[in-house]
PDB file of N, CA and C in Angstrom:
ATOM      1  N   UNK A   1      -4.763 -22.047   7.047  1.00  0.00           N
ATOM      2  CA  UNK A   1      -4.213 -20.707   6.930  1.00  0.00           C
ATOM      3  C   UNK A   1      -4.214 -19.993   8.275  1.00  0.00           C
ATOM      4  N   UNK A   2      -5.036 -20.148   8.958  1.00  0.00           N
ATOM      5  CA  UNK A   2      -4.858 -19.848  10.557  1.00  0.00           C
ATOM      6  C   UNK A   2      -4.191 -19.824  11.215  1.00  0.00           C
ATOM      7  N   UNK A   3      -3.407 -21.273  11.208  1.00  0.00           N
ATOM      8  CA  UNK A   3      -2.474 -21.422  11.954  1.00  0.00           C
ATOM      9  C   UNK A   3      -1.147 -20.800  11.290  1.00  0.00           C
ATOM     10  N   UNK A   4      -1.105 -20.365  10.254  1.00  0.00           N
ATOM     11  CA  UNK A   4       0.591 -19.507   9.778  1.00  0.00           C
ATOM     12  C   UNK A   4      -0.338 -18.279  10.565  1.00  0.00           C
ATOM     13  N   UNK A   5      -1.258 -17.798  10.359  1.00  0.00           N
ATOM     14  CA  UNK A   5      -1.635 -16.329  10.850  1.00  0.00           C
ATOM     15  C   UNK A   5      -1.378 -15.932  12.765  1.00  0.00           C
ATOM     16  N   UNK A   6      -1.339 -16.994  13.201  1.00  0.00           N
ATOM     17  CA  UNK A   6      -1.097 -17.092  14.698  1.00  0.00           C
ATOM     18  C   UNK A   6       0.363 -16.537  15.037  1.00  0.00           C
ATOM     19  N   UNK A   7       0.152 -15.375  16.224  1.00  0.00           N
ATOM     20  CA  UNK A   7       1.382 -15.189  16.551  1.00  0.00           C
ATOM     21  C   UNK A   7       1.567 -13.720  15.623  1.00  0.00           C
ATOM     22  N   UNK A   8       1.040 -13.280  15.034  1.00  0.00           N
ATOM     23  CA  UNK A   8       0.953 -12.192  14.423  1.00  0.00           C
ATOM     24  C   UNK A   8       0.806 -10.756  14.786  1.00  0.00           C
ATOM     25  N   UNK A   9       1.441 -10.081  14.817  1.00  0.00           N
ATOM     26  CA  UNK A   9       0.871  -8.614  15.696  1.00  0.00           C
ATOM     27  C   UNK A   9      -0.621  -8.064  15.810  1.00  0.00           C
ATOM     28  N   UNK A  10      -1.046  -8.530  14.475  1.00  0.00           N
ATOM     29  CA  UNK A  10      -2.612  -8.698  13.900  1.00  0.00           C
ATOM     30  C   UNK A  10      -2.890  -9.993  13.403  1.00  0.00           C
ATOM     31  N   UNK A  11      -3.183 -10.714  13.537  1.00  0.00           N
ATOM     32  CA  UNK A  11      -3.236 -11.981  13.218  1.00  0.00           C
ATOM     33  C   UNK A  11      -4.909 -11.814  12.576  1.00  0.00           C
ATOM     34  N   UNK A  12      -5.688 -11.650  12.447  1.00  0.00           N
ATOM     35  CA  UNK A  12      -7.014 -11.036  11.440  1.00  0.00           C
ATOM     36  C   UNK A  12      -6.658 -10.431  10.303  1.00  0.00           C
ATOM     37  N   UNK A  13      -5.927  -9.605  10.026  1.00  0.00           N
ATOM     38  CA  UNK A  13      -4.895  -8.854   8.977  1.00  0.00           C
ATOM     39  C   UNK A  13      -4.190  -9.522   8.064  1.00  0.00           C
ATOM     40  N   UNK A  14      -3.457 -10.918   8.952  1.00  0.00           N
ATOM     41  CA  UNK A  14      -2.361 -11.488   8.358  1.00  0.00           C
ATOM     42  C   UNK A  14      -3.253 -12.495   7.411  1.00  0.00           C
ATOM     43  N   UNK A  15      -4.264 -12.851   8.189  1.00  0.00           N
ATOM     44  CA  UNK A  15      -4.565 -14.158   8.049  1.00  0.00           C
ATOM     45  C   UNK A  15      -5.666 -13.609   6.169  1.00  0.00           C
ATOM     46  N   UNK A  16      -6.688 -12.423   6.414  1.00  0.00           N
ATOM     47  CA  UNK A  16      -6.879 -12.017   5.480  1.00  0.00           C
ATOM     48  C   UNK A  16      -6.278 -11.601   3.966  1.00  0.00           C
ATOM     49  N   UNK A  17      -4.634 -11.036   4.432  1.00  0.00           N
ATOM     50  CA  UNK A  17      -4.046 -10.809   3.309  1.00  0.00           C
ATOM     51  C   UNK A  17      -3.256 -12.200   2.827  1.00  0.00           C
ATOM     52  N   UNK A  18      -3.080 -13.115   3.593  1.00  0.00           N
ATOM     53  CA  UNK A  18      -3.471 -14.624   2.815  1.00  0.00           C
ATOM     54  C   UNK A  18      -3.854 -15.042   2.379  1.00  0.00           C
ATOM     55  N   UNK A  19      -5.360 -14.701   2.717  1.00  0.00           N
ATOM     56  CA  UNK A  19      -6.276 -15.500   1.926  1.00  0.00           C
ATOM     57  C   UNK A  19      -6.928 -14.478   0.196  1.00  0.00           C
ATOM     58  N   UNK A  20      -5.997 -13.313   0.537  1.00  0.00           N
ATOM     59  CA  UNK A  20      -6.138 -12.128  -0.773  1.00  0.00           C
ATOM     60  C   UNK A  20      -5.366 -13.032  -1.619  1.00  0.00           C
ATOM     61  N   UNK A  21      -3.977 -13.250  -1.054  1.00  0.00           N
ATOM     62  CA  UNK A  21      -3.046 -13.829  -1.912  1.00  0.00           C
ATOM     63  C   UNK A  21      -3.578 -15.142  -2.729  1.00  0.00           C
ATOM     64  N   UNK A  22      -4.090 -16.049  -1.475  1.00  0.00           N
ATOM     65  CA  UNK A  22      -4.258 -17.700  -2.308  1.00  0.00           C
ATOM     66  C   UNK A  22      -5.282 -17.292  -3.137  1.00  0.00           C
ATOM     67  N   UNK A  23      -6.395 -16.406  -2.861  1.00  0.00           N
ATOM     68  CA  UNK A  23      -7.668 -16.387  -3.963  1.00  0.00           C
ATOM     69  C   UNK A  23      -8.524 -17.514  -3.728  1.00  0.00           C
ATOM     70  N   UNK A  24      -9.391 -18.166  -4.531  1.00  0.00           N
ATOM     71  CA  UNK A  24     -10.036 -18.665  -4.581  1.00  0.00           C
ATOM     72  C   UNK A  24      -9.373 -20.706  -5.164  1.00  0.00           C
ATOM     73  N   UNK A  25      -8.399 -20.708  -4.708  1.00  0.00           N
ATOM     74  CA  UNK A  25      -7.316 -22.046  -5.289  1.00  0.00           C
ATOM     75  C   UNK A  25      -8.293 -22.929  -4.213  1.00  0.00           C
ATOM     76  N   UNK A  26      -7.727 -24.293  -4.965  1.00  0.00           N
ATOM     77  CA  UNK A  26      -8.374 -25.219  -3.710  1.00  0.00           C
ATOM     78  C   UNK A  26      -7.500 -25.492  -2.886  1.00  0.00           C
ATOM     79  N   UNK A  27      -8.474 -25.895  -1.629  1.00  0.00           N
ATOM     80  CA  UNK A  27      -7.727 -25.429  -0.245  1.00  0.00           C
ATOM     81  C   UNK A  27      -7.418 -27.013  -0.117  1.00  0.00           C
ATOM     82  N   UNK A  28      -6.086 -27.476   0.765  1.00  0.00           N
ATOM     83  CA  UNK A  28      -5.959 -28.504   1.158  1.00  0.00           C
ATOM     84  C   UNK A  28      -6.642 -29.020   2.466  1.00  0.00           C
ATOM     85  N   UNK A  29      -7.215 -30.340   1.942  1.00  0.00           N
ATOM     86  CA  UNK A  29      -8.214 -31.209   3.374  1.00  0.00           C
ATOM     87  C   UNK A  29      -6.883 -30.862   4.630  1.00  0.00           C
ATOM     88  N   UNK A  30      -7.702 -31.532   6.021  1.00  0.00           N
ATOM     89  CA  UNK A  30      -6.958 -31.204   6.918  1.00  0.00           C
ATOM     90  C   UNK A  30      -5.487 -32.302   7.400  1.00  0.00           C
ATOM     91  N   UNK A  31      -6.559 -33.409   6.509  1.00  0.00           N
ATOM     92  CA  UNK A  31      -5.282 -34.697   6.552  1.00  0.00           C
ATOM     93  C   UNK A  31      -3.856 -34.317   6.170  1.00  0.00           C
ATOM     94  N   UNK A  32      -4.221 -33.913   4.673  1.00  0.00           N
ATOM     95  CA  UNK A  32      -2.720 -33.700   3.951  1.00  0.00           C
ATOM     96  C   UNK A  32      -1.909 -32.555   4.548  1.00  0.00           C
ATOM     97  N   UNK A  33      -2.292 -30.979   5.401  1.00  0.00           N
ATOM     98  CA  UNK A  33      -1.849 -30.164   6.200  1.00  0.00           C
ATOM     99  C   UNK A  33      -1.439 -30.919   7.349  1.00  0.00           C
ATOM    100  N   UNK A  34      -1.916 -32.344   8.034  1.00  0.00           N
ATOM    101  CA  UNK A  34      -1.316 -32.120   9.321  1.00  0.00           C
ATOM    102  C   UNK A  34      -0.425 -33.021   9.258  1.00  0.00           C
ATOM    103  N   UNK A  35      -0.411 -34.364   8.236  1.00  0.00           N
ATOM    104  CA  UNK A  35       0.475 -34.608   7.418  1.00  0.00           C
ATOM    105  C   UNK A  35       1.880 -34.070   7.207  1.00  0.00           C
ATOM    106  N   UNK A  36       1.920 -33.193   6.261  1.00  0.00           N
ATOM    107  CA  UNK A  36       2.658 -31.804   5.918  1.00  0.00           C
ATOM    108  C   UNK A  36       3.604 -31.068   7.241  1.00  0.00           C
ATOM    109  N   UNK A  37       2.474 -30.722   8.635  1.00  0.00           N
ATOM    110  CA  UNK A  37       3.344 -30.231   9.470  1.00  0.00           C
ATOM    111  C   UNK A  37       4.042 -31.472  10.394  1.00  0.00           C
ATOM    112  N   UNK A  38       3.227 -32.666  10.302  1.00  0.00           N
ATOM    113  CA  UNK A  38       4.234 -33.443  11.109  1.00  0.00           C
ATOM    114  C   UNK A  38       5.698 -33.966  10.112  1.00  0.00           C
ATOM    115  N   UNK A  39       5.662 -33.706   8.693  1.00  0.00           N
ATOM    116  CA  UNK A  39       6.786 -33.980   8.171  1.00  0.00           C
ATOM    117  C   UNK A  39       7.912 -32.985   8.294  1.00  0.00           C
ATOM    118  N   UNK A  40       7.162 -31.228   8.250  1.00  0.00           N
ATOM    119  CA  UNK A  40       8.327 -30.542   8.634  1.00  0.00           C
ATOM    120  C   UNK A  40       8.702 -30.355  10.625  1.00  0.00           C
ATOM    121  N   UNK A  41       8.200 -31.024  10.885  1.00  0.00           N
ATOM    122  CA  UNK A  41       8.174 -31.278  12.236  1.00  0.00           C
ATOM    123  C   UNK A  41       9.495 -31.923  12.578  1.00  0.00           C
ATOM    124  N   UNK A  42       9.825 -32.986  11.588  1.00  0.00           N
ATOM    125  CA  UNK A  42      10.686 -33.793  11.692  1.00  0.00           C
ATOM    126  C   UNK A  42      12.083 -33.522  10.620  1.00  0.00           C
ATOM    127  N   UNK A  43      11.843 -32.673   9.823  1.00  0.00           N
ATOM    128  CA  UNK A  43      12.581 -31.793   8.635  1.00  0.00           C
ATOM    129  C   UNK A  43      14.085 -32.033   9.381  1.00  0.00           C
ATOM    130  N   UNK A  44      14.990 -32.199   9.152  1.00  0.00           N
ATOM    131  CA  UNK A  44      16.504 -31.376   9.583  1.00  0.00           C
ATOM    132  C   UNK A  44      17.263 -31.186   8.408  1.00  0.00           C
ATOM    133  N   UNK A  45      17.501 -29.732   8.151  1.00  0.00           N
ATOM    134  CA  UNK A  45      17.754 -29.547   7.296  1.00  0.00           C
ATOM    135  C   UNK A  45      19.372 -29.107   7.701  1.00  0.00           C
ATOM    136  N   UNK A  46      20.252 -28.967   8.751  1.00  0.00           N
ATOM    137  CA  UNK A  46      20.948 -28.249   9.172  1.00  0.00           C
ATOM    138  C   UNK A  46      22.055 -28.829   8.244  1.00  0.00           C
ATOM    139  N   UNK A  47      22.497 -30.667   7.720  1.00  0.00           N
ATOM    140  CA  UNK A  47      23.259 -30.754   7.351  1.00  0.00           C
ATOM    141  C   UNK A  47      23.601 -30.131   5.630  1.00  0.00           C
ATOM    142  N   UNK A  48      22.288 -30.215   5.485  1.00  0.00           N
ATOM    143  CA  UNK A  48      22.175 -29.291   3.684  1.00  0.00           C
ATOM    144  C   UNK A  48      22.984 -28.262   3.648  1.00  0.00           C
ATOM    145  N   UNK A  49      22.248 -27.193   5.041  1.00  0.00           N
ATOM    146  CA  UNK A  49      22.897 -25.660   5.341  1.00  0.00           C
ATOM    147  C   UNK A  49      23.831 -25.641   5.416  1.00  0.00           C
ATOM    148  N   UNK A  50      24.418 -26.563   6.088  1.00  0.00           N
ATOM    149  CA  UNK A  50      25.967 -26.613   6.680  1.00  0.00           C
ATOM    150  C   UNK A  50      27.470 -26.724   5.154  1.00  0.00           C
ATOM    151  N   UNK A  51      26.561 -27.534   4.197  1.00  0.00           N
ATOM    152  CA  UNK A  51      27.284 -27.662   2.992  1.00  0.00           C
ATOM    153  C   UNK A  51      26.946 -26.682   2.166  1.00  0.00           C
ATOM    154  N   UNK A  52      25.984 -26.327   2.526  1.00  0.00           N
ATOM    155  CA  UNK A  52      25.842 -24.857   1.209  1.00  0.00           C
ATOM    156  C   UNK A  52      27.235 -24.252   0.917  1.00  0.00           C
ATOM    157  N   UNK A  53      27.185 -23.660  -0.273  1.00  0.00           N
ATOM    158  CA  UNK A  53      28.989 -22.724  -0.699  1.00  0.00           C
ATOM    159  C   UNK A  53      28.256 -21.387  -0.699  1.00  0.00           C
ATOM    160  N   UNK A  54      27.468 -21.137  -0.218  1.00  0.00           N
ATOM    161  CA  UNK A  54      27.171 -19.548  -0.069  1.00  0.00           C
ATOM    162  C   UNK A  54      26.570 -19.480   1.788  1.00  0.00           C
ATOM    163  N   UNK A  55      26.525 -17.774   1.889  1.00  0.00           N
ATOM    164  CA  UNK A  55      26.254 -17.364   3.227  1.00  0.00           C
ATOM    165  C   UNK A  55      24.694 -17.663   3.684  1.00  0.00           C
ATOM    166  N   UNK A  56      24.332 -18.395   4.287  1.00  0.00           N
ATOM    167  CA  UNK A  56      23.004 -18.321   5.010  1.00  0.00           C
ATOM    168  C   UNK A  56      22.739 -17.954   5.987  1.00  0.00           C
ATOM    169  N   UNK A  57      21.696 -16.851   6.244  1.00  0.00           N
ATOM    170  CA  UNK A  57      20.852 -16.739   7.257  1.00  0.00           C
ATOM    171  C   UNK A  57      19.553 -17.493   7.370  1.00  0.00           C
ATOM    172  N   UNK A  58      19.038 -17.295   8.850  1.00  0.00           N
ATOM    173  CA  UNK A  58      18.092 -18.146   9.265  1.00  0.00           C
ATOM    174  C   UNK A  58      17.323 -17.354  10.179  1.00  0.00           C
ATOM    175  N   UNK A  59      16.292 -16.570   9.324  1.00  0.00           N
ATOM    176  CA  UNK A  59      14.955 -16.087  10.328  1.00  0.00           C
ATOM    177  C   UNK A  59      14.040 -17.056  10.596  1.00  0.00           C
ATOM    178  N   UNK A  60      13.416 -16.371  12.168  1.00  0.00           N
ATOM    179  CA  UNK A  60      12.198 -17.157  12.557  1.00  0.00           C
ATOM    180  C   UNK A  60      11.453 -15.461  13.118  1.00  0.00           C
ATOM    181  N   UNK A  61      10.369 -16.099  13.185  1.00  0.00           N
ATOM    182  CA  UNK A  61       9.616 -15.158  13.991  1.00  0.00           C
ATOM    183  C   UNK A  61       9.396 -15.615  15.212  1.00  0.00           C
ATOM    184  N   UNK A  62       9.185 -14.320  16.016  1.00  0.00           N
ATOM    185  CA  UNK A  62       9.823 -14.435  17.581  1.00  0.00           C
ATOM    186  C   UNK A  62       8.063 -15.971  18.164  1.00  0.00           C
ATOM    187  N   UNK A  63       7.018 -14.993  17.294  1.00  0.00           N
ATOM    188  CA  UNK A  63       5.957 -15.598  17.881  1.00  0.00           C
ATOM    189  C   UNK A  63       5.528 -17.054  16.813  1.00  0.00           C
ATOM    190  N   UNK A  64       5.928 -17.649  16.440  1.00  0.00           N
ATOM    191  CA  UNK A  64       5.830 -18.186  15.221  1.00  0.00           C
ATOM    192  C   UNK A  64       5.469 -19.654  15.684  1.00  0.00           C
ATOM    193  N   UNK A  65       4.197 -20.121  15.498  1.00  0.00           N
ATOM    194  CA  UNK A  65       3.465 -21.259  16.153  1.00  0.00           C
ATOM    195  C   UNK A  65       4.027 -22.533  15.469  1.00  0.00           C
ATOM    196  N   UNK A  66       4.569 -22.489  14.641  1.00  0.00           N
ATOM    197  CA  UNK A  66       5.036 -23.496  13.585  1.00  0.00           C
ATOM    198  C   UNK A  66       6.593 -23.977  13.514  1.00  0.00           C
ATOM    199  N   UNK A  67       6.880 -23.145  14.874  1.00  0.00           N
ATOM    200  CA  UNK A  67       8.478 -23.236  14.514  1.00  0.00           C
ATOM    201  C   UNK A  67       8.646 -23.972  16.212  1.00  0.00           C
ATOM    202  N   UNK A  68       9.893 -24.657  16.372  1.00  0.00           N
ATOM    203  CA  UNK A  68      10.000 -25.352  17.749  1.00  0.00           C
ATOM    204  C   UNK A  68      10.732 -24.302  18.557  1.00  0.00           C
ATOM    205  N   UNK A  69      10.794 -23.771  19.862  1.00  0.00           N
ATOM    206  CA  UNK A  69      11.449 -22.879  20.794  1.00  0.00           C
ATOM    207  C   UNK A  69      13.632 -23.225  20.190  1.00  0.00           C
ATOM    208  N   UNK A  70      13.593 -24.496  20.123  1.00  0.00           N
ATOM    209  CA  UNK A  70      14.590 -24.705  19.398  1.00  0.00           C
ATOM    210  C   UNK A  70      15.085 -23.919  18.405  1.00  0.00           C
ATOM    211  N   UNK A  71      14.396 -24.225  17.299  1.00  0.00           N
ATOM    212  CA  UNK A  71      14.514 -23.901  16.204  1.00  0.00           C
ATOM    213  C   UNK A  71      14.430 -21.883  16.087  1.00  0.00           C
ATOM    214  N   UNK A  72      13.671 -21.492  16.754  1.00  0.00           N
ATOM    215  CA  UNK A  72      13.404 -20.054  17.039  1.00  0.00           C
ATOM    216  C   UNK A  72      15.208 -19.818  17.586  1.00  0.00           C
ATOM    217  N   UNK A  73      15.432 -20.388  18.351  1.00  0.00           N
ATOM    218  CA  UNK A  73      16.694 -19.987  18.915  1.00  0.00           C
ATOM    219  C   UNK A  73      18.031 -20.376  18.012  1.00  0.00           C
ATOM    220  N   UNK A  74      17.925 -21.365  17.336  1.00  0.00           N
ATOM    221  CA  UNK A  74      19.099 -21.813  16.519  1.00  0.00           C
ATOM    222  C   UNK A  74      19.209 -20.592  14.970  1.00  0.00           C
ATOM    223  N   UNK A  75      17.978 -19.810  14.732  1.00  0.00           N
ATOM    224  CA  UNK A  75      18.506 -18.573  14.236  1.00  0.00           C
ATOM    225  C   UNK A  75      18.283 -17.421  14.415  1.00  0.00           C
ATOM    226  N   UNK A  76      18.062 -16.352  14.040  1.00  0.00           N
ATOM    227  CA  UNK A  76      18.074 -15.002  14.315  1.00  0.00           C
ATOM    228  C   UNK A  76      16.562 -14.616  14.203  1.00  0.00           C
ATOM    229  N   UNK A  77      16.133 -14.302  15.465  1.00  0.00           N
ATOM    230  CA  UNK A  77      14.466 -13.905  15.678  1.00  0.00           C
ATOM    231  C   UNK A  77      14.063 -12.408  15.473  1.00  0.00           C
ATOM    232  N   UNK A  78      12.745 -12.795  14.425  1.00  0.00           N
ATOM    233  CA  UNK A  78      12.472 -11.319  14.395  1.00  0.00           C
ATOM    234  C   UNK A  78      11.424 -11.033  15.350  1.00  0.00           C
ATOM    235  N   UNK A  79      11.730  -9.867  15.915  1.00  0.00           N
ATOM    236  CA  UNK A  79      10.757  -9.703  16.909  1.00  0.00           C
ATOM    237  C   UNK A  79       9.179  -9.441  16.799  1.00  0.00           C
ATOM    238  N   UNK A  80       8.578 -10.082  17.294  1.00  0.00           N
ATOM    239  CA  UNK A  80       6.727  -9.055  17.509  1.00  0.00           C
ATOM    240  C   UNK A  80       6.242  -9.600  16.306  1.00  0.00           C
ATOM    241  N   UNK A  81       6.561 -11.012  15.626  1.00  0.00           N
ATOM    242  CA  UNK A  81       5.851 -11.268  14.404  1.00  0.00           C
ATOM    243  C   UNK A  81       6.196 -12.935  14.868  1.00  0.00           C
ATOM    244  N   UNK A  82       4.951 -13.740  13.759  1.00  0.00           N
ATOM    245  CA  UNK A  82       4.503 -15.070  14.044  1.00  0.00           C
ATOM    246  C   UNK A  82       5.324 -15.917  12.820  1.00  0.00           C
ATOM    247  N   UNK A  83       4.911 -16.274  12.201  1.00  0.00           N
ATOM    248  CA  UNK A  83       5.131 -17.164  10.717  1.00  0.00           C
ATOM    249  C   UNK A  83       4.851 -16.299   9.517  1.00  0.00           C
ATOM    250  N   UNK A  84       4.052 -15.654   9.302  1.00  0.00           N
ATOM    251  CA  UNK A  84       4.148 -14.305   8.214  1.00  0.00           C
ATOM    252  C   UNK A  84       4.631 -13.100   8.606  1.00  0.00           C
ATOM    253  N   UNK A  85       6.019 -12.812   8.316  1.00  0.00           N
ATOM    254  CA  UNK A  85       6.156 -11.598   8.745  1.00  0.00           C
ATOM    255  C   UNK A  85       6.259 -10.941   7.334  1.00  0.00           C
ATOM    256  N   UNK A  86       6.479 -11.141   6.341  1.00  0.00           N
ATOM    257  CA  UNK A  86       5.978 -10.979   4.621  1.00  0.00           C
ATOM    258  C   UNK A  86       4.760 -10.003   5.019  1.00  0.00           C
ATOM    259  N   UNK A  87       3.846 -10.357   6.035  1.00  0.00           N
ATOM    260  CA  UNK A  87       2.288 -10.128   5.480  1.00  0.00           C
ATOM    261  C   UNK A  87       2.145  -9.040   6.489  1.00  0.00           C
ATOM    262  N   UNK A  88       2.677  -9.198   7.977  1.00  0.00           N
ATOM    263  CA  UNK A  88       2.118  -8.809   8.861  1.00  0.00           C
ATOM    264  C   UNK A  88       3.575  -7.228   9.102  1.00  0.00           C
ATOM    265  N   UNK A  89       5.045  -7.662   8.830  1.00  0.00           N
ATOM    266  CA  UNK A  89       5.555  -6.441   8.678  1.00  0.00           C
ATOM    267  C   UNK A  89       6.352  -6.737   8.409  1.00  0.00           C
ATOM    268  N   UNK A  90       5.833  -6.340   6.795  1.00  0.00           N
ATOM    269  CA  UNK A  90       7.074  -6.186   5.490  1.00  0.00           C
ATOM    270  C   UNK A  90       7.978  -5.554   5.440  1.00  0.00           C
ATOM    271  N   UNK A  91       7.968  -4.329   6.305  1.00  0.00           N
ATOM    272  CA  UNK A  91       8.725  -3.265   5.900  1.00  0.00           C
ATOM    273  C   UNK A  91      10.128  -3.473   7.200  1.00  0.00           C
ATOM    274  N   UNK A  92       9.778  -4.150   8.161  1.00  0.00           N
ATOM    275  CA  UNK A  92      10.589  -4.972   9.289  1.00  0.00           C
ATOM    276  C   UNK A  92      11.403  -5.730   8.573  1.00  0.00           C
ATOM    277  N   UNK A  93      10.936  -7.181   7.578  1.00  0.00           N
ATOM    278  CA  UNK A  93      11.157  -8.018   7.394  1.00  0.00           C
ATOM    279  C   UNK A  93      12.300  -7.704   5.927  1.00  0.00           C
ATOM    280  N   UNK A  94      11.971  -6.370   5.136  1.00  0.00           N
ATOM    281  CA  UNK A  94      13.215  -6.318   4.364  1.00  0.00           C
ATOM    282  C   UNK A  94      14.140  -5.229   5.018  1.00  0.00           C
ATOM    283  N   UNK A  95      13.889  -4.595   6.206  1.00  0.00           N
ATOM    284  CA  UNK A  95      14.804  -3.911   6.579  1.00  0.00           C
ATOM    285  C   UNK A  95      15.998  -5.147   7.424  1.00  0.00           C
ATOM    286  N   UNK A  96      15.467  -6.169   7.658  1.00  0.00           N
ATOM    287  CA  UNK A  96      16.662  -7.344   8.331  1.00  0.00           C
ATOM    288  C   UNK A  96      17.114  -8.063   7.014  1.00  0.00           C
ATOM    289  N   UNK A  97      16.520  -8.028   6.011  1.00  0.00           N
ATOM    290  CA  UNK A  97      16.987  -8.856   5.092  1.00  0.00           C
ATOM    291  C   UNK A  97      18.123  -8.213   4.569  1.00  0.00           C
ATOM    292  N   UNK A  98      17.642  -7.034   4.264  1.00  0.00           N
ATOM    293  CA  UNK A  98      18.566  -5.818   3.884  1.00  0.00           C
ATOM    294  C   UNK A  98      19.898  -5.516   4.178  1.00  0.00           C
ATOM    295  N   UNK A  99      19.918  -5.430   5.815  1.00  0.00           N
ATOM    296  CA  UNK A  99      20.625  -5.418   6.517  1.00  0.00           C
ATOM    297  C   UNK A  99      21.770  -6.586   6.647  1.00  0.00           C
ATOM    298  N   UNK A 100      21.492  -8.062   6.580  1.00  0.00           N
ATOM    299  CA  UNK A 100      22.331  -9.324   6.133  1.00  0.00           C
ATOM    300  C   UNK A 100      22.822  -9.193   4.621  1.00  0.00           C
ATOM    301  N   UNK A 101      22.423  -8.600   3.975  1.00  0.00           N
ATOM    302  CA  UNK A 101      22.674  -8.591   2.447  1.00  0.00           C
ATOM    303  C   UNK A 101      23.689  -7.570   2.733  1.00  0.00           C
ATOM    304  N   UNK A 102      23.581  -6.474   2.767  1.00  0.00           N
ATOM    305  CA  UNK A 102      24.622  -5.288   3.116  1.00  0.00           C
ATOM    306  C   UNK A 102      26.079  -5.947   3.995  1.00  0.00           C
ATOM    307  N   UNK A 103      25.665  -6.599   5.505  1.00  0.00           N
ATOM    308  CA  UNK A 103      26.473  -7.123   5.833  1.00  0.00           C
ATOM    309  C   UNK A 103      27.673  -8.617   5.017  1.00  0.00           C
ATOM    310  N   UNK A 104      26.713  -9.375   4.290  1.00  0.00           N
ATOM    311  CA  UNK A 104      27.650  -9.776   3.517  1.00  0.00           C
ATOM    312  C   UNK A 104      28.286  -9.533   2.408  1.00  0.00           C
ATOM    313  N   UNK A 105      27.521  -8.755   1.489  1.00  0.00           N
ATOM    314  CA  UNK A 105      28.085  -7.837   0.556  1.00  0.00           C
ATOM    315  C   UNK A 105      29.542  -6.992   1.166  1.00  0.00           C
ATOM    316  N   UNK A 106      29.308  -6.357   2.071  1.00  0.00           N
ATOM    317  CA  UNK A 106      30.297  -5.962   2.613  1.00  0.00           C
ATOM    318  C   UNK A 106      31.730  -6.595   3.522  1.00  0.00           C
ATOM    319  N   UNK A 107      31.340  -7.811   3.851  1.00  0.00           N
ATOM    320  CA  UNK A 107      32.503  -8.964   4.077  1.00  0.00           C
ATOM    321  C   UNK A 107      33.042  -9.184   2.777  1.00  0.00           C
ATOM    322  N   UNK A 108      32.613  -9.808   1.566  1.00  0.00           N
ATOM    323  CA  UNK A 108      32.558 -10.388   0.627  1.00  0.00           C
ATOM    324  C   UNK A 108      33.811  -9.360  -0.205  1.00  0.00           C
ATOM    325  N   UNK A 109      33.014  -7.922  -0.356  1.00  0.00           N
ATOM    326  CA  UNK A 109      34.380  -6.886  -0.619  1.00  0.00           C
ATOM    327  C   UNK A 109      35.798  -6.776   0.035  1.00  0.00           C
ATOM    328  N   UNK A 110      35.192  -7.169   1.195  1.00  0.00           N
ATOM    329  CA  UNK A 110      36.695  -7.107   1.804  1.00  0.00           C
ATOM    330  C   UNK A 110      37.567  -8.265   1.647  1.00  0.00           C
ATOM    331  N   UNK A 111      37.111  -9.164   1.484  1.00  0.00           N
ATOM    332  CA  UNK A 111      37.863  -9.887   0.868  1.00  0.00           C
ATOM    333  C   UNK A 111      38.671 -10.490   0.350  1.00  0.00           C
ATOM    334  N   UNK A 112      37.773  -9.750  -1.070  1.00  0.00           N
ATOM    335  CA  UNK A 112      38.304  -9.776  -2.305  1.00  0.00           C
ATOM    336  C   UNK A 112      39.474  -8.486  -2.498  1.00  0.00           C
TER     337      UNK A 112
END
């Protein structure tokens, strides 16, 4: 859980209201996590995206330890936040969501 909390404006904050969220669940050994990140390490998901029949966006967080400098750049970075920006700033994170929803909602009308 640390390592999503890295890169965080508060990263003590983030990492706590994580561990509010998971509760008391069992935690995964370190094998099956590093496991896990070397598989999304290797993930490409671009040709899936590319066939989707609806609009996708693609946030990263600007500071986001989990994501490749690549990958940060191939979509739209939110600034001053790591891998939780849910946790660390919510109120950031649906004002951009918001903002893409509005923007395609509003293509979508025109349209039609």
């Amino acid at each position: 859980m640390r390592w999503q909390a890295q890169g965080e404006p508060n990263a003590r904050q983030a990492y706590q209201r994580l561990h509010a969220l998971l509760g008391d669940s069992p935690k995964a050994d370190h094998e099956t996590l590093s496991q896990g990140l070397d598989w999304l390490a290797t993930l490409n998901n671009q040709a899936r995206l590319a066939a989707a029949n609806c609009p996708i966006v693609t946030l990263t967080g600007e500071h986001d330890p989990l994501m490749s400098p690549g990958q940060r750049r191939a979509g739209e970075c939110l600034s001053g936040v790591g891998h939780c920006p849910m946790l660390s700033q919510p109120h950031a994170l649906t004002a951009e969501i918001s903002r893409h929803a509005a923007r395609m909602t509003n293509a979508r009308t025109e349209v039609v």
